[in-house]
C-alpha atoms as a PDB file:
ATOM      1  CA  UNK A   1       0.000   0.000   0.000  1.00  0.00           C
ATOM      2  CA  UNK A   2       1.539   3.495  -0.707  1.00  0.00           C
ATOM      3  CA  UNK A   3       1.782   6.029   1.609  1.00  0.00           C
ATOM      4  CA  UNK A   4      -1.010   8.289  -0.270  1.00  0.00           C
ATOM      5  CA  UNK A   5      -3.363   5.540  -0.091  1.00  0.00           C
ATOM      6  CA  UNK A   6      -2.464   5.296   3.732  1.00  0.00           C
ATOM      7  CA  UNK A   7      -2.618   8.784   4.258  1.00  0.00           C
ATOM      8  CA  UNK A   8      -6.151   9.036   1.979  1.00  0.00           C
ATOM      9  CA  UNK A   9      -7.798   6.312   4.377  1.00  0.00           C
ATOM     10  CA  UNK A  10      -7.072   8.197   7.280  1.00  0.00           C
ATOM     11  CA  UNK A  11      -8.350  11.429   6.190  1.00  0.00           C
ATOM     12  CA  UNK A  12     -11.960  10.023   5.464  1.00  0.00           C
ATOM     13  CA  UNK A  13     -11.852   8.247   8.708  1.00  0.00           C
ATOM     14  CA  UNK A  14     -11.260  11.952  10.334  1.00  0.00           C
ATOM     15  CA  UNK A  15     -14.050  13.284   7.745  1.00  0.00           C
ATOM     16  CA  UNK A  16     -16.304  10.378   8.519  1.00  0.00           C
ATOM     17  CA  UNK A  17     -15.562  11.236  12.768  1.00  0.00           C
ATOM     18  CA  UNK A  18     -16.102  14.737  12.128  1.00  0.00           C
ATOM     19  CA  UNK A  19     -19.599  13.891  10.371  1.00  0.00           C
ATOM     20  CA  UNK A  20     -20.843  11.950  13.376  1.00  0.00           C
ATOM     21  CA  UNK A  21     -19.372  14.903  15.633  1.00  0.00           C
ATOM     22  CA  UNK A  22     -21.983  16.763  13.728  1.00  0.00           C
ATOM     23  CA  UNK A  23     -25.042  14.170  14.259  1.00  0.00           C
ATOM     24  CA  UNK A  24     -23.912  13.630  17.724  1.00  0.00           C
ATOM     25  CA  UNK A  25     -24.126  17.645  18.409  1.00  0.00           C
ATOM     26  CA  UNK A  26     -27.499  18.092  16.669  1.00  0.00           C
ATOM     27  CA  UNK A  27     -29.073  15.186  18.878  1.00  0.00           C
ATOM     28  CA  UNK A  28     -27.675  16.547  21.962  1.00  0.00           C
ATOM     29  CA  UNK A  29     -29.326  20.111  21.030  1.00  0.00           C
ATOM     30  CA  UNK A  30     -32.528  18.621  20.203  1.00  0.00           C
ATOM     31  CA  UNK A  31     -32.193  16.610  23.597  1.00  0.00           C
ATOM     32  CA  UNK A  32     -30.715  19.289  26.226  1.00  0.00           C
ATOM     33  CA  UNK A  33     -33.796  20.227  27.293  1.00  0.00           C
ATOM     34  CA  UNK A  34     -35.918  16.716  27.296  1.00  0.00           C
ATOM     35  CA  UNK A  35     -33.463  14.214  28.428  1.00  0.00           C
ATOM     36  CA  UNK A  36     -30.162  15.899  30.133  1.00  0.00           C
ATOM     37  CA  UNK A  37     -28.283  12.251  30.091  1.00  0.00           C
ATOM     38  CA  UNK A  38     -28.898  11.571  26.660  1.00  0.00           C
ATOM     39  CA  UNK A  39     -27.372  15.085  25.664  1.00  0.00           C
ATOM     40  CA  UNK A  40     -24.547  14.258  28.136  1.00  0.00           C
ATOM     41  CA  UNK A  41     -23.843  11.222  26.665  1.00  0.00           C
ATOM     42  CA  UNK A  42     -24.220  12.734  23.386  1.00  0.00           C
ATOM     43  CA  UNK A  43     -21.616  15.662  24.262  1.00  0.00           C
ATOM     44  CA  UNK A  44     -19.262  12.829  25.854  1.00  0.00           C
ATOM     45  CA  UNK A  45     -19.201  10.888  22.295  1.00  0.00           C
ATOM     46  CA  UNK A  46     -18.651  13.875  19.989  1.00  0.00           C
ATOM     47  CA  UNK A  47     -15.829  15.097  22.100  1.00  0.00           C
ATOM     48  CA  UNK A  48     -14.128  11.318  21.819  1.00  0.00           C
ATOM     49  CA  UNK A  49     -15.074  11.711  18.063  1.00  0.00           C
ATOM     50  CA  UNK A  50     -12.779  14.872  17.567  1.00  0.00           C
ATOM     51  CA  UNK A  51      -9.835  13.438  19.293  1.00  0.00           C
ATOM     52  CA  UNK A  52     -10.213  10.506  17.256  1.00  0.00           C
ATOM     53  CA  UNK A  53     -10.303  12.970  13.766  1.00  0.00           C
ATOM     54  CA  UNK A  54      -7.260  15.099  15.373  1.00  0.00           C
ATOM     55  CA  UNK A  55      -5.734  11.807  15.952  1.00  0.00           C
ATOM     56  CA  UNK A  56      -6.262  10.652  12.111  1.00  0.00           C
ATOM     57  CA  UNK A  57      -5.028  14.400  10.743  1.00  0.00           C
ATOM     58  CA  UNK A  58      -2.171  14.815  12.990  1.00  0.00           C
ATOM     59  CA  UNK A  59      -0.940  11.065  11.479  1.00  0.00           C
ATOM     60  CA  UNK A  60      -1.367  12.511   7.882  1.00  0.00           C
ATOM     61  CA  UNK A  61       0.328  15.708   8.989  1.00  0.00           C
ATOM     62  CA  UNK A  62       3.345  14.186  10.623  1.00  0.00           C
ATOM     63  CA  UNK A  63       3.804  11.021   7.011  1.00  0.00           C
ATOM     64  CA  UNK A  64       3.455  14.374   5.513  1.00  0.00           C
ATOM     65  CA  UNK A  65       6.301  16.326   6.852  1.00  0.00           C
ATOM     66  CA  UNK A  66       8.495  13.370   6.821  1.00  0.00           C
ATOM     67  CA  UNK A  67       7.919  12.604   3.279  1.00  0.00           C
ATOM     68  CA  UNK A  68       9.127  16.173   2.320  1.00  0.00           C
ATOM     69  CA  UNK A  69      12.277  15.732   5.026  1.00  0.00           C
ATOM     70  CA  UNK A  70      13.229  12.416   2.671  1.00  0.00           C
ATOM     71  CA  UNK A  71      12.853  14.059  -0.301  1.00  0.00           C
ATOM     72  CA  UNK A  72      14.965  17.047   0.579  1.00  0.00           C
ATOM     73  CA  UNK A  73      17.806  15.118   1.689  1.00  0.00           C
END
């Protein structure tokens, strides 16, 4: 596998955590004022949702920058 197709993968995972950051947001809007745990728990899973997408774009980041280090030695 090739580092683009490595580095591709990870950036939709972090697109496809960032999308269910989104749906995890809206429900806990619609919920903060019915059901206070759900939101909660809603809140809780988005935030582990952006560290996971951070996670996935800091990985392409850093295969980035050490691909151009290579190629400028």
């Amino acid at each position: 596998m090739t580092q683009q197709q490595i580095d591709l993968n990870q950036l939709t995972q972090a697109k496809a955590n960032v999308t269910l950051t989104q749906e995890l947001l809206t429900q806990a809007i619609e919920k903060s004022t019915s059901d206070q745990a759900l939101a909660q728990a809603a809140i809780k899973q988005a935030s582990s949702e952006i560290a996971s997408a951070q996670t996935a774009v800091s990985q392409v980041q850093s295969a980035i920058l050490t691909q151009q280090a290579q190629s400028e030695s």
